[in-house]
C-alpha atoms as a PDB file:
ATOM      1  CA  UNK A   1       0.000   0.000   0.000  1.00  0.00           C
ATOM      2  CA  UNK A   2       1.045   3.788  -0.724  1.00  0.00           C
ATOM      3  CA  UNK A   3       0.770   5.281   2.945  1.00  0.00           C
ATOM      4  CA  UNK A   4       1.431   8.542   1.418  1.00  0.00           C
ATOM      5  CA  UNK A   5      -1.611   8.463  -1.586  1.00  0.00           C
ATOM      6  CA  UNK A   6      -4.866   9.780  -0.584  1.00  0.00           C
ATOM      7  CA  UNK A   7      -7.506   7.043  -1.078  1.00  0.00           C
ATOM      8  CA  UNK A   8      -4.605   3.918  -1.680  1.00  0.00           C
ATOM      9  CA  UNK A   9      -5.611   2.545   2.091  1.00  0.00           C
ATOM     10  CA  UNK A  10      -9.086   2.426   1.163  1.00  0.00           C
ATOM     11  CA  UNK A  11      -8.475   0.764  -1.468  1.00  0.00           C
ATOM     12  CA  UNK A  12      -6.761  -1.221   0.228  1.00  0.00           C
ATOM     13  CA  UNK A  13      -8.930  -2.088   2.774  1.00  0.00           C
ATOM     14  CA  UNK A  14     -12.013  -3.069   0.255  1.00  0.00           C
ATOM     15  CA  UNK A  15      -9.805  -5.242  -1.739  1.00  0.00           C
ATOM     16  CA  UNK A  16      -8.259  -6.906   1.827  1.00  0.00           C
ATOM     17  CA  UNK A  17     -12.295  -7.567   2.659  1.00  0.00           C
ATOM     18  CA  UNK A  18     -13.307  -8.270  -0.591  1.00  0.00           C
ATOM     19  CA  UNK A  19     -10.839 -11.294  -0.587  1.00  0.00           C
ATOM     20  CA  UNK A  20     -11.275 -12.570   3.423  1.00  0.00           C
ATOM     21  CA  UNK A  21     -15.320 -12.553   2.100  1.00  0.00           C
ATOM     22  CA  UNK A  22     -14.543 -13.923  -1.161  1.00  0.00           C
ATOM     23  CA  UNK A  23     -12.136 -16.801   0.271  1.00  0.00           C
ATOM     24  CA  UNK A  24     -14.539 -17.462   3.215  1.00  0.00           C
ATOM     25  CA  UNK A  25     -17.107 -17.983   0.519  1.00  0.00           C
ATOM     26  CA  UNK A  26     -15.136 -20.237  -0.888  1.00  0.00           C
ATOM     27  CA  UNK A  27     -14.696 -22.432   1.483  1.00  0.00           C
ATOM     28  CA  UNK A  28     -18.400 -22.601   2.954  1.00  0.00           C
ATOM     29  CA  UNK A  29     -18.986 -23.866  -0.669  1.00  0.00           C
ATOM     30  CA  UNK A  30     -16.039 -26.592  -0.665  1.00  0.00           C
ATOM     31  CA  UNK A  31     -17.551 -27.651   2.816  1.00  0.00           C
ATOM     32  CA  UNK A  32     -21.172 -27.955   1.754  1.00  0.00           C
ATOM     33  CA  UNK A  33     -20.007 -29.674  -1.764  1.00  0.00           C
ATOM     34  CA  UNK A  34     -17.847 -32.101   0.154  1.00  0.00           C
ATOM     35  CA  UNK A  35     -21.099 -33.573   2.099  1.00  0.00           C
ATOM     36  CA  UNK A  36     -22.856 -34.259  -1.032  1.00  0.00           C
ATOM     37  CA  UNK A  37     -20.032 -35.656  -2.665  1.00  0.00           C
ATOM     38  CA  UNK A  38     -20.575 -39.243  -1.533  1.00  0.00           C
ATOM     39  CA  UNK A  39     -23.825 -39.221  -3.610  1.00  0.00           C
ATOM     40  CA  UNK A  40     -22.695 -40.809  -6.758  1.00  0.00           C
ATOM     41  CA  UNK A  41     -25.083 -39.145  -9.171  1.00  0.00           C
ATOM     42  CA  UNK A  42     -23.368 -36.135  -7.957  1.00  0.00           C
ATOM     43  CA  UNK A  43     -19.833 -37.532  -9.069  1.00  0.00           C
ATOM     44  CA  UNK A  44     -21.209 -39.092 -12.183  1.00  0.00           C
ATOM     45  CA  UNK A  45     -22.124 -35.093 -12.805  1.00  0.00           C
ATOM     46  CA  UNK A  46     -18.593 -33.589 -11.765  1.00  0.00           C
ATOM     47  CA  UNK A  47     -16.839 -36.045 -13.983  1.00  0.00           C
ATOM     48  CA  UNK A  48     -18.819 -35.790 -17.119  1.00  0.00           C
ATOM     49  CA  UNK A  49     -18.610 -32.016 -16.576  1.00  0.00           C
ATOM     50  CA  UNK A  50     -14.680 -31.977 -15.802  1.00  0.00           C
ATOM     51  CA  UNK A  51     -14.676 -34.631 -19.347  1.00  0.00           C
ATOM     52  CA  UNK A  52     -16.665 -31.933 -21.224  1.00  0.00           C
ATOM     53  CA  UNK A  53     -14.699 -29.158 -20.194  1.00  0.00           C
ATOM     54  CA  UNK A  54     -11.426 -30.923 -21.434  1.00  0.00           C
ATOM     55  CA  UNK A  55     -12.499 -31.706 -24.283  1.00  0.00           C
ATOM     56  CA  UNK A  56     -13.636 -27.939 -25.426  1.00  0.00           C
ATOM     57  CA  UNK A  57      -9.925 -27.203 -24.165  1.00  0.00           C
ATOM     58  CA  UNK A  58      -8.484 -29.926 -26.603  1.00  0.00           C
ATOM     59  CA  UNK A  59     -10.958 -28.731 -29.362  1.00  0.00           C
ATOM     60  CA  UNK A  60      -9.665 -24.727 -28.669  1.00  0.00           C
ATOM     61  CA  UNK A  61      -6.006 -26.780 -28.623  1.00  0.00           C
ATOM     62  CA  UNK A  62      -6.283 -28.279 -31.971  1.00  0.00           C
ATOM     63  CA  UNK A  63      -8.417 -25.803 -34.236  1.00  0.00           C
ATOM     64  CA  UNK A  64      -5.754 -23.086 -34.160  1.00  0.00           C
END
């Protein structure tokens, strides 16, 4: 931070909250989506999602 600025320690500040709410966020939703990760319609969703999402990756790789 620039002590000497005006308005740099607000700045600051907000972006210091914005990312202790933002990570806190976070991990409330890793928490909740680890309890309903031992339903296995649930993991049959995550992979087929993760399987899309490669492949788009692989299609942006190759179509250049």
């Amino acid at each position: 931070m620039a002590w000497g600025t005006p308005g740099k320690t607000l700045f600051g500040m907000g972006a210091a909250t914005g990312s202790a709410l933002w990570f806190a966020g976070m991990g409330r939703c890793v928490f909740s989506l680890g309890q309903r990760l031992s339903s296995p319609a649930l993991r049959r969703w995550l992979d087929v999602m993760m399987w899309c999402t490669a492949l788009m990756l692989g299609w942006g790789l190759l179509a250049v």
